[in-house]
C-alpha atoms as a PDB file:
ATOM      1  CA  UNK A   1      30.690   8.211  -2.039  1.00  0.00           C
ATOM      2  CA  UNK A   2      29.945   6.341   1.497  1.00  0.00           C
ATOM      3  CA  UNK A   3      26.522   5.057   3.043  1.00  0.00           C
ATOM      4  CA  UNK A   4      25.477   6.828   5.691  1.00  0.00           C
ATOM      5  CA  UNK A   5      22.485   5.113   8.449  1.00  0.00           C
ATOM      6  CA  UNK A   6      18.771   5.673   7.926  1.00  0.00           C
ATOM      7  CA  UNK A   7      18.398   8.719   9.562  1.00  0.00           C
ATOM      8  CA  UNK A   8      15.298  11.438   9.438  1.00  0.00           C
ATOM      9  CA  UNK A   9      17.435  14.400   9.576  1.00  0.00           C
ATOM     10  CA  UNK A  10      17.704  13.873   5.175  1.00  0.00           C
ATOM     11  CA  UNK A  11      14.286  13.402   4.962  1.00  0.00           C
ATOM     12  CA  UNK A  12      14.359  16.979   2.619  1.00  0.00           C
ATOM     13  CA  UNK A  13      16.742  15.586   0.651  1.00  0.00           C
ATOM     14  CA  UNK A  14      15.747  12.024   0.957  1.00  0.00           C
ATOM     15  CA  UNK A  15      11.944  13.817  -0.795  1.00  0.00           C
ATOM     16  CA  UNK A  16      13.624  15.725  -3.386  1.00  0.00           C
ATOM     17  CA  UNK A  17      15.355  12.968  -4.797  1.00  0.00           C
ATOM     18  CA  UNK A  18      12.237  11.074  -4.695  1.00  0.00           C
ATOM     19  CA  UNK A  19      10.494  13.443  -6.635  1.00  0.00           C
ATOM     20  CA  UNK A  20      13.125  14.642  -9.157  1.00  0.00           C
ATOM     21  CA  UNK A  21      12.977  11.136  -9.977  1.00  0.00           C
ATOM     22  CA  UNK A  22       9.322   9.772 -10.384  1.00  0.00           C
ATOM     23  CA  UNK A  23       8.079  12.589  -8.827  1.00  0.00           C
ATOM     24  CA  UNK A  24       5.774  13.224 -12.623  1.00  0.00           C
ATOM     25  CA  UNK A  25       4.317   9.441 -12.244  1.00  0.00           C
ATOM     26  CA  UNK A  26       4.475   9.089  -8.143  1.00  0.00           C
ATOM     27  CA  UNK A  27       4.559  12.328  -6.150  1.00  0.00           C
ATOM     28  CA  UNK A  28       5.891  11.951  -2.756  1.00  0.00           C
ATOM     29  CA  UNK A  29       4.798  14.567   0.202  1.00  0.00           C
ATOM     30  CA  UNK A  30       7.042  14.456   3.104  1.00  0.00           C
ATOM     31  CA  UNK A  31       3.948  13.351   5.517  1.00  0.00           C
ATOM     32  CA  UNK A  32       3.653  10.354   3.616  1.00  0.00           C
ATOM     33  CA  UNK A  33       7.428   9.663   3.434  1.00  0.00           C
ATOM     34  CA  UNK A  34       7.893   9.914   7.552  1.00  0.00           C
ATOM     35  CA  UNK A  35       4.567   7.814   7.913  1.00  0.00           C
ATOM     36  CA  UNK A  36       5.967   4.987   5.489  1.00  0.00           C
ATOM     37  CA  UNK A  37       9.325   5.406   5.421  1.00  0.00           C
ATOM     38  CA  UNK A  38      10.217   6.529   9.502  1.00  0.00           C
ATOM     39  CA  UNK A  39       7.688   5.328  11.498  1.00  0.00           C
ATOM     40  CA  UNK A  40       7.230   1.707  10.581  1.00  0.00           C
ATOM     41  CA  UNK A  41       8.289   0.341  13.191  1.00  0.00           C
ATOM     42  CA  UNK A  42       9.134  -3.016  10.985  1.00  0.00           C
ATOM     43  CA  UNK A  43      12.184  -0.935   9.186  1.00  0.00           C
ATOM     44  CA  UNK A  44      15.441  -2.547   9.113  1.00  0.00           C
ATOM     45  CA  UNK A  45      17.940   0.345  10.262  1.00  0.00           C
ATOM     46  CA  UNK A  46      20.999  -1.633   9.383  1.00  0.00           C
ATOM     47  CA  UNK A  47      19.926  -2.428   5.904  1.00  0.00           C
ATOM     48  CA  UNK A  48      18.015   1.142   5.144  1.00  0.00           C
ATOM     49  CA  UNK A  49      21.066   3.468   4.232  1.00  0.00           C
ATOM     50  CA  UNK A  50      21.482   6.941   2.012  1.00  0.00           C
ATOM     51  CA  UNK A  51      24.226   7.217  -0.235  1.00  0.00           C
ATOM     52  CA  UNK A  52      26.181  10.292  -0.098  1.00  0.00           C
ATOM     53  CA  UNK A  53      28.137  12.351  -2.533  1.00  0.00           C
ATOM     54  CA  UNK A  54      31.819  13.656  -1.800  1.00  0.00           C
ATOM     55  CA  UNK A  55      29.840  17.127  -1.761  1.00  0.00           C
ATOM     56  CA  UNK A  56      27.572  15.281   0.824  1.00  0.00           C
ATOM     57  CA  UNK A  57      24.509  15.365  -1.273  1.00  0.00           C
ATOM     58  CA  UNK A  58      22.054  12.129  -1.109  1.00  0.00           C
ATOM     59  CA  UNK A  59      22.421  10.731  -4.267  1.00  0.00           C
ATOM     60  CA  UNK A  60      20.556   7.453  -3.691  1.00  0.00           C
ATOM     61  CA  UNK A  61      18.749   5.277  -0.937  1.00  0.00           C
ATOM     62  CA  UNK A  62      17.019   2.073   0.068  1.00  0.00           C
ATOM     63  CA  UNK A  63      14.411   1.006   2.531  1.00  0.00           C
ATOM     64  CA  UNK A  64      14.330  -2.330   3.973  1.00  0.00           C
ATOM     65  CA  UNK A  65      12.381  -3.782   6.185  1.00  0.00           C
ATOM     66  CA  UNK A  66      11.229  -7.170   7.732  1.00  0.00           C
ATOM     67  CA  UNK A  67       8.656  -7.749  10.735  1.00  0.00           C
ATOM     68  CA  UNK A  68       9.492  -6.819  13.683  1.00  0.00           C
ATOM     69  CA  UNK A  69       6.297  -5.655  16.064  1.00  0.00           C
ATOM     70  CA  UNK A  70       4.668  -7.791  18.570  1.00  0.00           C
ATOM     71  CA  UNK A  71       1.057  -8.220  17.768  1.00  0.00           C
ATOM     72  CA  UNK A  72       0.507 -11.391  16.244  1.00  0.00           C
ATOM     73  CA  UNK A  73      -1.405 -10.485  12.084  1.00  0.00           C
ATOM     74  CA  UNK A  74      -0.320 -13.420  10.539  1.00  0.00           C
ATOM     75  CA  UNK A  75       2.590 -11.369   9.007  1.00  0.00           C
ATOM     76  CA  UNK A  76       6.057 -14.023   8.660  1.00  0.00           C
ATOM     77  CA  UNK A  77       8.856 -12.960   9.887  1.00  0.00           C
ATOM     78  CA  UNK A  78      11.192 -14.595   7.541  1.00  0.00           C
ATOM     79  CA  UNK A  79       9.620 -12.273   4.508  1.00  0.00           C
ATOM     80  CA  UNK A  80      11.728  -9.386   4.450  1.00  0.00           C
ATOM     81  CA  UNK A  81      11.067  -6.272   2.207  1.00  0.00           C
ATOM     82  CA  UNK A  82      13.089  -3.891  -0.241  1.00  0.00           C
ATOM     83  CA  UNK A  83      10.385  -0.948   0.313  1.00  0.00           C
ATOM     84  CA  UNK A  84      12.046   1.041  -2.098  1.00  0.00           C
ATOM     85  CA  UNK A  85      15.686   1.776  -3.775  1.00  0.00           C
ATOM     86  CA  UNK A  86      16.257   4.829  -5.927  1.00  0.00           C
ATOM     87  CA  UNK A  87      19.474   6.152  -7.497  1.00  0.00           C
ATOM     88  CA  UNK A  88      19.960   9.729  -9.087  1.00  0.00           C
ATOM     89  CA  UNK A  89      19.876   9.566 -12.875  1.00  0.00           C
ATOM     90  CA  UNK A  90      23.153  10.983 -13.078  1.00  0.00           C
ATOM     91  CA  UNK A  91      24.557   8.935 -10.634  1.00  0.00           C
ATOM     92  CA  UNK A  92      24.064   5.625 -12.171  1.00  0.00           C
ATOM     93  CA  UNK A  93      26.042   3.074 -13.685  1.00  0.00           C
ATOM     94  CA  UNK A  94      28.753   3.804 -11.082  1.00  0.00           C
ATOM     95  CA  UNK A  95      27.733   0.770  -8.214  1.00  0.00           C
ATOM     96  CA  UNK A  96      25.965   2.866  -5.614  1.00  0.00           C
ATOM     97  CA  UNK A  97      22.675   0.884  -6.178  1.00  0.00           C
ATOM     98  CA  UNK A  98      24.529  -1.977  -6.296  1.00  0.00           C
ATOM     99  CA  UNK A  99      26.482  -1.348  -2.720  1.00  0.00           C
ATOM    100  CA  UNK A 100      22.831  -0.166  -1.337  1.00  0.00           C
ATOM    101  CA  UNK A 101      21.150  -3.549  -2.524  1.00  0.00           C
ATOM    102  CA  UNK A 102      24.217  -5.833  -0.995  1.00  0.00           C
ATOM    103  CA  UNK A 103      23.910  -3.647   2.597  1.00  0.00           C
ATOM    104  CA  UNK A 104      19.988  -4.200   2.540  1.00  0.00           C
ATOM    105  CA  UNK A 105      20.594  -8.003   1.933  1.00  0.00           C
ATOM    106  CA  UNK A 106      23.123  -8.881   3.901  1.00  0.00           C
ATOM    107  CA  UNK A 107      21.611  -7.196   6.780  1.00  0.00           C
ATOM    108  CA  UNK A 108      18.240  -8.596   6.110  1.00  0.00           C
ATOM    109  CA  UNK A 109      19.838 -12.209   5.799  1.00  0.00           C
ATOM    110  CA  UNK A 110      21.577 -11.694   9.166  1.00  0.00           C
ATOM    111  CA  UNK A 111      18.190 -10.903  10.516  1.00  0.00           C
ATOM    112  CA  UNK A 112      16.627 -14.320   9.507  1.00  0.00           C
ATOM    113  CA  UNK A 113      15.339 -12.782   6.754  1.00  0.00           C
ATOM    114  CA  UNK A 114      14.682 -16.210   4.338  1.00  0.00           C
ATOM    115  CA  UNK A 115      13.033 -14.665   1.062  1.00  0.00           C
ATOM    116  CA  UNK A 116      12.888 -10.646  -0.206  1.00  0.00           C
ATOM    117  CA  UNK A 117       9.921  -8.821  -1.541  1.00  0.00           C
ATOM    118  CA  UNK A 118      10.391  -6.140  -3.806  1.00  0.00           C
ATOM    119  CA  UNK A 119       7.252  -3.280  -2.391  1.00  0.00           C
ATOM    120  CA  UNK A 120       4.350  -5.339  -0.714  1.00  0.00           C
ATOM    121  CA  UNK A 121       5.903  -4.251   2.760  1.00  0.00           C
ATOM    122  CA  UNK A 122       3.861  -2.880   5.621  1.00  0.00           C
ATOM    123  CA  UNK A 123       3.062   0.536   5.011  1.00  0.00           C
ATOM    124  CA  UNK A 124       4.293   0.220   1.364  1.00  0.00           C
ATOM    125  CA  UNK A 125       4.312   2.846  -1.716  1.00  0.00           C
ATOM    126  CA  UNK A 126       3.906  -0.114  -4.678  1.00  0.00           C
ATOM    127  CA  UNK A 127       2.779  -4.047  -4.713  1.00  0.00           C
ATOM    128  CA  UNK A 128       5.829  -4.510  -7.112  1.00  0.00           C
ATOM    129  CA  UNK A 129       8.107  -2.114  -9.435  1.00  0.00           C
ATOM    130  CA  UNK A 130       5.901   0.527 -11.532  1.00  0.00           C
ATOM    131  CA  UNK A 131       6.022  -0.186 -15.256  1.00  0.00           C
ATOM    132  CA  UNK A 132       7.050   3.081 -15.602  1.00  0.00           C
ATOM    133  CA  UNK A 133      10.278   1.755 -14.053  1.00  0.00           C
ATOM    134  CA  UNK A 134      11.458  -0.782 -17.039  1.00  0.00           C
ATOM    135  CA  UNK A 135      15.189  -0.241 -16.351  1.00  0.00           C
ATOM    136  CA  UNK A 136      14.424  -1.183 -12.984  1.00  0.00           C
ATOM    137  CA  UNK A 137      13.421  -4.369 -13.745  1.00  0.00           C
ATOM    138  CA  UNK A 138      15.806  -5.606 -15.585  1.00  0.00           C
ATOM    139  CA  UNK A 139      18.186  -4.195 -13.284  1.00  0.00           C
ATOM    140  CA  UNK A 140      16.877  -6.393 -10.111  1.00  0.00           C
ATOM    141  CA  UNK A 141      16.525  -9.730 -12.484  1.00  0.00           C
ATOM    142  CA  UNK A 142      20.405  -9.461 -13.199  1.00  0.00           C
ATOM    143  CA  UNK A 143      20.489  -9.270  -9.337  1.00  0.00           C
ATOM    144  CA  UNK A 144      18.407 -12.638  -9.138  1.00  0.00           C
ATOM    145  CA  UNK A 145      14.976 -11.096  -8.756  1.00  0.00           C
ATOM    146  CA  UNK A 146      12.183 -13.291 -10.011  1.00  0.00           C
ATOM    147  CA  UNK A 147       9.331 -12.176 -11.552  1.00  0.00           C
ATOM    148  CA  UNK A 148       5.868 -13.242  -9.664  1.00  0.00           C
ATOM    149  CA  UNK A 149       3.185 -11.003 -11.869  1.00  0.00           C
ATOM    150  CA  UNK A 150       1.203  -8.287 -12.524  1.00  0.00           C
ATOM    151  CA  UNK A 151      -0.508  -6.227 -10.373  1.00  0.00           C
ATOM    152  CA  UNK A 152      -2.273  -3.087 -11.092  1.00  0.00           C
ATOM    153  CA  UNK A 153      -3.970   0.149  -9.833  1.00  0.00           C
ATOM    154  CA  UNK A 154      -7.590   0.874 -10.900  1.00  0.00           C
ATOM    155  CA  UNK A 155      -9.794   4.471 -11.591  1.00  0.00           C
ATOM    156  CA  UNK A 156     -12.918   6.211 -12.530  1.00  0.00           C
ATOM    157  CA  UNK A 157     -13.838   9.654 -12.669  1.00  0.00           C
ATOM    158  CA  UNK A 158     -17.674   9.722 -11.978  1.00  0.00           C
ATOM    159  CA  UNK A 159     -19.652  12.550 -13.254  1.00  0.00           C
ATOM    160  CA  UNK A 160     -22.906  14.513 -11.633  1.00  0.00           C
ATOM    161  CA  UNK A 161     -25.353  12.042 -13.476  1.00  0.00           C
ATOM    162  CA  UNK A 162     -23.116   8.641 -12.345  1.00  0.00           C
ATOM    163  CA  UNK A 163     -25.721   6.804 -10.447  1.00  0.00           C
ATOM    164  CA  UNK A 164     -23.728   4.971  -7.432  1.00  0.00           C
ATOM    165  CA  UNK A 165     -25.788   3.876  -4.529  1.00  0.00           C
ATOM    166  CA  UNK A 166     -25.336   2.089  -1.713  1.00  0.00           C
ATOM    167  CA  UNK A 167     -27.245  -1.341  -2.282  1.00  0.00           C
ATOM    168  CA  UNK A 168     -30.316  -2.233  -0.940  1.00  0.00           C
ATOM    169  CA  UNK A 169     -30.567  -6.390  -0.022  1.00  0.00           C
ATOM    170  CA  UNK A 170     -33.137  -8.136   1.565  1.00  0.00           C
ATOM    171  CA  UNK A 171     -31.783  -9.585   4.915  1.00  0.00           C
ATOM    172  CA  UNK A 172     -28.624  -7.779   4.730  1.00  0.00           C
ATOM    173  CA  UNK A 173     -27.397  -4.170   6.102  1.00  0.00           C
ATOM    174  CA  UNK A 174     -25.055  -2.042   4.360  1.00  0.00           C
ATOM    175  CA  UNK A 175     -23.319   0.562   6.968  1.00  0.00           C
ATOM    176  CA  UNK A 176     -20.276   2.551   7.956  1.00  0.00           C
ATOM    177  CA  UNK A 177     -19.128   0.757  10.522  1.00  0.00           C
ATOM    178  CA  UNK A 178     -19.474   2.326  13.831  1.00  0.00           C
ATOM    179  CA  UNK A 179     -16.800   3.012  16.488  1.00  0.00           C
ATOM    180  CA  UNK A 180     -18.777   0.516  19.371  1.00  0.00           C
ATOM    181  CA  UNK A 181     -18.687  -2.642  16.323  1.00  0.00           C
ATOM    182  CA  UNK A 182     -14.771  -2.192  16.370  1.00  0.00           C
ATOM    183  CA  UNK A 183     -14.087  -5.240  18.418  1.00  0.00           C
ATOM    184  CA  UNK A 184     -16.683  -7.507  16.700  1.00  0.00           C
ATOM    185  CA  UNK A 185     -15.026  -5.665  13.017  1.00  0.00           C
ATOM    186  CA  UNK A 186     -11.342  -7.193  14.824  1.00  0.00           C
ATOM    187  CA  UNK A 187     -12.721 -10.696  15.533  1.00  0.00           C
ATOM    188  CA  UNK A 188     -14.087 -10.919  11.798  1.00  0.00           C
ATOM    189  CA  UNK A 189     -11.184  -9.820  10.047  1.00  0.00           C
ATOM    190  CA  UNK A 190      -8.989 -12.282  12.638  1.00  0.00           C
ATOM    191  CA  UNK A 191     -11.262 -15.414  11.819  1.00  0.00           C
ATOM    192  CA  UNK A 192     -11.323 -14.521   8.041  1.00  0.00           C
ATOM    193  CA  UNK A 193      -8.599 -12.273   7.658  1.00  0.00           C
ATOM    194  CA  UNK A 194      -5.723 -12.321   9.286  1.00  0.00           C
ATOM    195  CA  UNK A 195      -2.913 -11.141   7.793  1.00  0.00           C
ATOM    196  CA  UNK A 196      -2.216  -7.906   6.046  1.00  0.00           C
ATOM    197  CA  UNK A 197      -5.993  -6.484   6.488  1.00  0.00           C
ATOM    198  CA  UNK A 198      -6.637  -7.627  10.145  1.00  0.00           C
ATOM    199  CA  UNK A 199      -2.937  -5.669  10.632  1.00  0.00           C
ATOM    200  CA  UNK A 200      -3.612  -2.770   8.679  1.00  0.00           C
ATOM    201  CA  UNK A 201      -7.330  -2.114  10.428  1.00  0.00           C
ATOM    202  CA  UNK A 202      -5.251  -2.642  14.035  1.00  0.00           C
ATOM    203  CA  UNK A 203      -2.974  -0.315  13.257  1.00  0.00           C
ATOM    204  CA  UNK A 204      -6.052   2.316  11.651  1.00  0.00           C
ATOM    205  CA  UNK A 205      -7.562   2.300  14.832  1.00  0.00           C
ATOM    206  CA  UNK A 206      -4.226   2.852  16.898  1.00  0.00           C
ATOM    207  CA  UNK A 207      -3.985   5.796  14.818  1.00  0.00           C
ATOM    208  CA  UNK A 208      -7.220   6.977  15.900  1.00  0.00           C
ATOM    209  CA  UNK A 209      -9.407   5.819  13.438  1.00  0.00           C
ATOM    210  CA  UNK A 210     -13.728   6.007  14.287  1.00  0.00           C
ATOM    211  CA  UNK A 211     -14.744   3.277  11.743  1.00  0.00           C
ATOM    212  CA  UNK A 212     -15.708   5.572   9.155  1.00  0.00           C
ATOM    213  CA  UNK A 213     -13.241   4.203   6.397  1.00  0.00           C
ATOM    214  CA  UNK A 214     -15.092   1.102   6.792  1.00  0.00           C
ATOM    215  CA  UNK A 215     -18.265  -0.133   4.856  1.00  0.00           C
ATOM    216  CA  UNK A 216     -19.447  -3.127   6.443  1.00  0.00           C
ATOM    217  CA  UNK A 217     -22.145  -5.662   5.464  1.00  0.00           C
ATOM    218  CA  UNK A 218     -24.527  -7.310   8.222  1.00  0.00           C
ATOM    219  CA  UNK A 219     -26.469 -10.220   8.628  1.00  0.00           C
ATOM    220  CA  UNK A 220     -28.292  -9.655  11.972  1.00  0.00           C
ATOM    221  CA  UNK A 221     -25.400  -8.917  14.136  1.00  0.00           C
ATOM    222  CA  UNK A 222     -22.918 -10.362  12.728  1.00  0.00           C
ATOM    223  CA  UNK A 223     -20.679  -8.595  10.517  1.00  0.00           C
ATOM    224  CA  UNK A 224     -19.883 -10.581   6.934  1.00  0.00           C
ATOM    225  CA  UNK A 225     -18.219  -8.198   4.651  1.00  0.00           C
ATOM    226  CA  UNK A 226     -16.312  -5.307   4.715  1.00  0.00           C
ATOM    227  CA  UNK A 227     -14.500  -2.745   2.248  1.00  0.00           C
ATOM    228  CA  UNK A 228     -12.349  -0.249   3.184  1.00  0.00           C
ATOM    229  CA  UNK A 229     -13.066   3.695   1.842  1.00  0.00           C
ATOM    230  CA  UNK A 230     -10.721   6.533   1.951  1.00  0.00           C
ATOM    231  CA  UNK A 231     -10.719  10.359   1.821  1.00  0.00           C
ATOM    232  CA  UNK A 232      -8.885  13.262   2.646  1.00  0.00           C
ATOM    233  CA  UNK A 233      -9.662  13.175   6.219  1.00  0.00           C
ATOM    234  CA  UNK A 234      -8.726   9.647   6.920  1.00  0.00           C
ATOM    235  CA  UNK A 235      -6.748   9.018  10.094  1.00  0.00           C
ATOM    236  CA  UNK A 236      -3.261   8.918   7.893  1.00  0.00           C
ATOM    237  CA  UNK A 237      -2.593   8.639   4.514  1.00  0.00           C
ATOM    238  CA  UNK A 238      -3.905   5.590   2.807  1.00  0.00           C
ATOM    239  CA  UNK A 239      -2.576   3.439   0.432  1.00  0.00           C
ATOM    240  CA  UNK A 240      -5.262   4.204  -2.327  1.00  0.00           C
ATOM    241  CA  UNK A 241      -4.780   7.718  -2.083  1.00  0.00           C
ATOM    242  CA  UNK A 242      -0.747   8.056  -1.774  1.00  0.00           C
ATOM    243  CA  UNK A 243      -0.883   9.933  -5.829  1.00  0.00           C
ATOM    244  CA  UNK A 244      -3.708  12.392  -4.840  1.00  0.00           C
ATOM    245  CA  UNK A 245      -1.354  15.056  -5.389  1.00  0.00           C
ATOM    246  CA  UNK A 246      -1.739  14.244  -9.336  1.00  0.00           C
ATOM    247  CA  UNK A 247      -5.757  15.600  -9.087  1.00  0.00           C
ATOM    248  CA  UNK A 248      -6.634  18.655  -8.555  1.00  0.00           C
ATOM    249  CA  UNK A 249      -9.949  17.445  -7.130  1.00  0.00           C
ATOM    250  CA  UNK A 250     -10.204  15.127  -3.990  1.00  0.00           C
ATOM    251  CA  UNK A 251      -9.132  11.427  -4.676  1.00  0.00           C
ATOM    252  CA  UNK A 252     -10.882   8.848  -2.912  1.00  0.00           C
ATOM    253  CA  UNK A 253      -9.970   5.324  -2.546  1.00  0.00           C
ATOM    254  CA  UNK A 254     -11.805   2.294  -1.800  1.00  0.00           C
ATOM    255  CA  UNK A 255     -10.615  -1.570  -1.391  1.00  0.00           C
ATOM    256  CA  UNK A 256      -9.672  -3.607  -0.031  1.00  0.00           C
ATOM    257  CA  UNK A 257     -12.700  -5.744   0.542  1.00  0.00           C
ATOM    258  CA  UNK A 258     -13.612  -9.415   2.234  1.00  0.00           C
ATOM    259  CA  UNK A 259     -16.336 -11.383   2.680  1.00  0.00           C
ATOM    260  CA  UNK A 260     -16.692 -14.662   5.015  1.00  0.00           C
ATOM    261  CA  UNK A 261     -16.333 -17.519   3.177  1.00  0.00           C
ATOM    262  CA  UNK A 262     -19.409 -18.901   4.358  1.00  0.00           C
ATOM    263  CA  UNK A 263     -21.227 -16.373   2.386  1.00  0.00           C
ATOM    264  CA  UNK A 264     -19.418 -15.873  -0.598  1.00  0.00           C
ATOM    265  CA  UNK A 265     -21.242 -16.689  -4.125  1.00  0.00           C
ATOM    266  CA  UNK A 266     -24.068 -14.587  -3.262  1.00  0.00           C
ATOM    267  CA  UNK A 267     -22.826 -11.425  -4.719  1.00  0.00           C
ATOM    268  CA  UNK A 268     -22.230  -9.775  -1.700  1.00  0.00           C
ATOM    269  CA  UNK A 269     -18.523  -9.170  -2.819  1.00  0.00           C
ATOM    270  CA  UNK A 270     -19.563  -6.448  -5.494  1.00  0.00           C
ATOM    271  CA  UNK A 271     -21.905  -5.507  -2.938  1.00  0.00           C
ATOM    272  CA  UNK A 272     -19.918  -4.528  -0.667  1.00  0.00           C
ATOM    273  CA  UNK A 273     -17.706  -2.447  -3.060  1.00  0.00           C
ATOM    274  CA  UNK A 274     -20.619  -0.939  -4.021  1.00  0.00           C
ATOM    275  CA  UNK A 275     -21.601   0.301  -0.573  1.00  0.00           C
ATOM    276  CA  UNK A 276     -18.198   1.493  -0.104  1.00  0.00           C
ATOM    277  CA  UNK A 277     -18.159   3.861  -3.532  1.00  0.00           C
ATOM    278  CA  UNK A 278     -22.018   4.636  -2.401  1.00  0.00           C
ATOM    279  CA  UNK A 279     -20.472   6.338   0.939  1.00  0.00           C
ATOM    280  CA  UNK A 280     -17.782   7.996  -1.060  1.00  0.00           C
ATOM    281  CA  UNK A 281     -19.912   9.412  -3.055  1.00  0.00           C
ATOM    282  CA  UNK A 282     -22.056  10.834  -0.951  1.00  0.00           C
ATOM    283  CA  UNK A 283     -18.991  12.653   0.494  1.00  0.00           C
ATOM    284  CA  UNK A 284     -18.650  14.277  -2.805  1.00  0.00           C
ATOM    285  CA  UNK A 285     -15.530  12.121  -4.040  1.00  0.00           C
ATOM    286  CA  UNK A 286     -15.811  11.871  -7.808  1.00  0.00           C
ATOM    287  CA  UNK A 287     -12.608   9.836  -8.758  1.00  0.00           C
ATOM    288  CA  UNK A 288     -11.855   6.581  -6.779  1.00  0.00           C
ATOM    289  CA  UNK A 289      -8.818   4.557  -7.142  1.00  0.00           C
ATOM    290  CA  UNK A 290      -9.091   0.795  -6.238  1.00  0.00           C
ATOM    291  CA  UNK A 291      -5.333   0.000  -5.531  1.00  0.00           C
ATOM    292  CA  UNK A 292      -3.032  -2.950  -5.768  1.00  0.00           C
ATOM    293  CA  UNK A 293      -5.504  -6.075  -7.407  1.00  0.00           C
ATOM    294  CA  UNK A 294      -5.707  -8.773 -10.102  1.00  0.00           C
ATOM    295  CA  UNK A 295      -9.365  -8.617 -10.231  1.00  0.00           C
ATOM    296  CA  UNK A 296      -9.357  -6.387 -13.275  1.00  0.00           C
ATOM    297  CA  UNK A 297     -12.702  -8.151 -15.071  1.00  0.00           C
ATOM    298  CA  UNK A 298     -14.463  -8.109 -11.220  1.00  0.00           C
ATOM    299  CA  UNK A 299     -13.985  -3.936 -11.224  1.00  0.00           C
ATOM    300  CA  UNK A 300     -14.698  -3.708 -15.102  1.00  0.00           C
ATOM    301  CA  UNK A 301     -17.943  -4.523 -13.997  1.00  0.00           C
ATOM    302  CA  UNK A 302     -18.303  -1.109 -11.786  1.00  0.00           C
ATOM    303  CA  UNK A 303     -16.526   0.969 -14.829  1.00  0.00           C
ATOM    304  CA  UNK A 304     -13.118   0.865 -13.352  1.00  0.00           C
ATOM    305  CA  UNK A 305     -10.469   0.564 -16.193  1.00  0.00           C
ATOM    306  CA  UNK A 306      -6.548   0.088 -15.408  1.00  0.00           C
ATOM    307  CA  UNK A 307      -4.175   3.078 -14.375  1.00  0.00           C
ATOM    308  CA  UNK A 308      -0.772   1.724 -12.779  1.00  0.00           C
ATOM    309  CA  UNK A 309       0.610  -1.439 -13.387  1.00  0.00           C
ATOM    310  CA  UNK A 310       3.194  -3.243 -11.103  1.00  0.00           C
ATOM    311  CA  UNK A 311       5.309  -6.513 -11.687  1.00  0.00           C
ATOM    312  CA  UNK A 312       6.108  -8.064  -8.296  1.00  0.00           C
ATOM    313  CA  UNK A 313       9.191  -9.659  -7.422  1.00  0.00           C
ATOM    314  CA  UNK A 314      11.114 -12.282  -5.130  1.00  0.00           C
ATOM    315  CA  UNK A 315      14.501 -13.408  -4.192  1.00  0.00           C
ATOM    316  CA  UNK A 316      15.127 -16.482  -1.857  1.00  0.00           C
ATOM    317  CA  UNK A 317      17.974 -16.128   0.353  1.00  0.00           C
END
């Protein structure tokens, strides 16, 4: 067995094993591997690597990554990430995922890398390790992996006779936002948001993104909410919607969702959520996912019960 370099040219291979594996809970398509897995730019090369058989099969992998573009989103660059590590069933118990967690480390360490995240990486698949995945966690706490919580993914199917509308309030306009608000969308997510979401809605609109996974809330001009809203025809393939291929029907997606502080308390929060699901439906979408949140009691409310459950994890360096 030897490690081999992060390279594209297994990405067949590199899918397959994916899906032989958790493929039943967590389908993978190849588009969505190369988007996540190939073109992040913030991927580690020298601590990604594919393990391969003396038959030169891939047998195992990880994906590591740590920040690494130049816009400025409030992302650290001493948080490094473990996107993923997976090991053929037959294959374990012999060290590989072992020697594929001490390469990703030690490179990432090198790096300046100060603390590890297991998931929660740009352009992630999971905000921690699926529950599915108990082995898995035990396996990373012998390796000094702390436990942070529980995170989960959210559904509803909504039927003919559902009544979700976009909210009417006095004083306030619910919209999709519109290609010309995009720089005045960027300044409010930079003054409230930046971070993750102000990076994630740069990079949608790189990608060639027109505003319409976007439900905004207005207060005259100024824009005070948002909540993001995905389909089938988004720009690329958003978080929300990465397990669509477990549906038969189109999977929609909506979250996440802001407001400025200086309005919160109002209710415009569920609001805002509410505009976004509105919008979906109106597209036709009948089962929405709301991915990777605590707020399980704040989407009861809207009839959205648990479906995935992750536990996050950390290791300090």
């Amino acid at each position: 067995m030897k490690l081999e370099s992060w390279n594209e040219r297994r990405i067949d291979a590199l899918v397959q094993l994916w899906n032989q594996e958790i493929g039943s809970h967590f389908p993978m398509r190849k588009e969505l591997f190369k988007q996540n897995s190939f073109e992040d730019e913030n991927i580690c090369e020298k601590a990604s690597a594919i393990a391969i058989d003396e038959e030169n099969h891939v047998v195992g992998f990880v994906v590591a990554k740590r920040y690494q573009e130049k816009k400025e989103a409030g992302m650290s660059k001493e948080i490094g990430w473990i996107q993923v590590l997976l090991v053929a069933e037959n294959r374990r118990n012999q060290g590989i995922g072992s020697l594929l967690l001490a390469n990703a480390e030690t490179h990432l360490k090198a790096a300046g890398v100060k603390q590890i995240l297991l998931g929660r990486d740009p352009w992630h698949y999971f905000p921690g390790i699926p529950m599915e995945l108990a082995e898995a966690k035990s396996w990373f706490e012998q390796k000094g992996y702390q436990n942070s919580g529980i995170e989960h993914d959210m559904i509803r199917k909504y039927h003919n006779d559902d009544v979700a509308a976009v909210p009417k309030i006095t004083g306030i306009e619910c919209q999709v936002l519109k290609l010309e608000d995009k720089d005045s969308f960027l300044d409010f997510l930079h003054r409230c948001f930046p971070g993750r979401w102000e990076y994630e809605a740069i990079h949608y609109f790189q990608k060639g993104g027109t505003g319409r996974e976007f439900a905004i809330l207005k207060k005259g001009q100024q824009i005070i909410g948002f909540c993001r809203m995905n389909d089938e025809n988004a720009p690329f393939v958003a978080q929300n919607v990465y397990w669509a291929p477990l549906f038969q029907a189109e999977l929609g997606g909506v979250g996440p969702l802001g407001v400025d502080a200086n309005e919160r308390g109002k209710g415009y929060g569920l609001a805002v959520v509410e505009a976004g699901i509105g919008f979906l439906r109106e597209r036709g979408v009948s089962r929405i996912v709301i991915d990777w949140t605590g707020l399980t009691a704040f989407y009861n409310k809207l009839g959205y019960t648990v479906w995935k459950s992750y536990a996050g994890y950390s290791k300090n360096l």
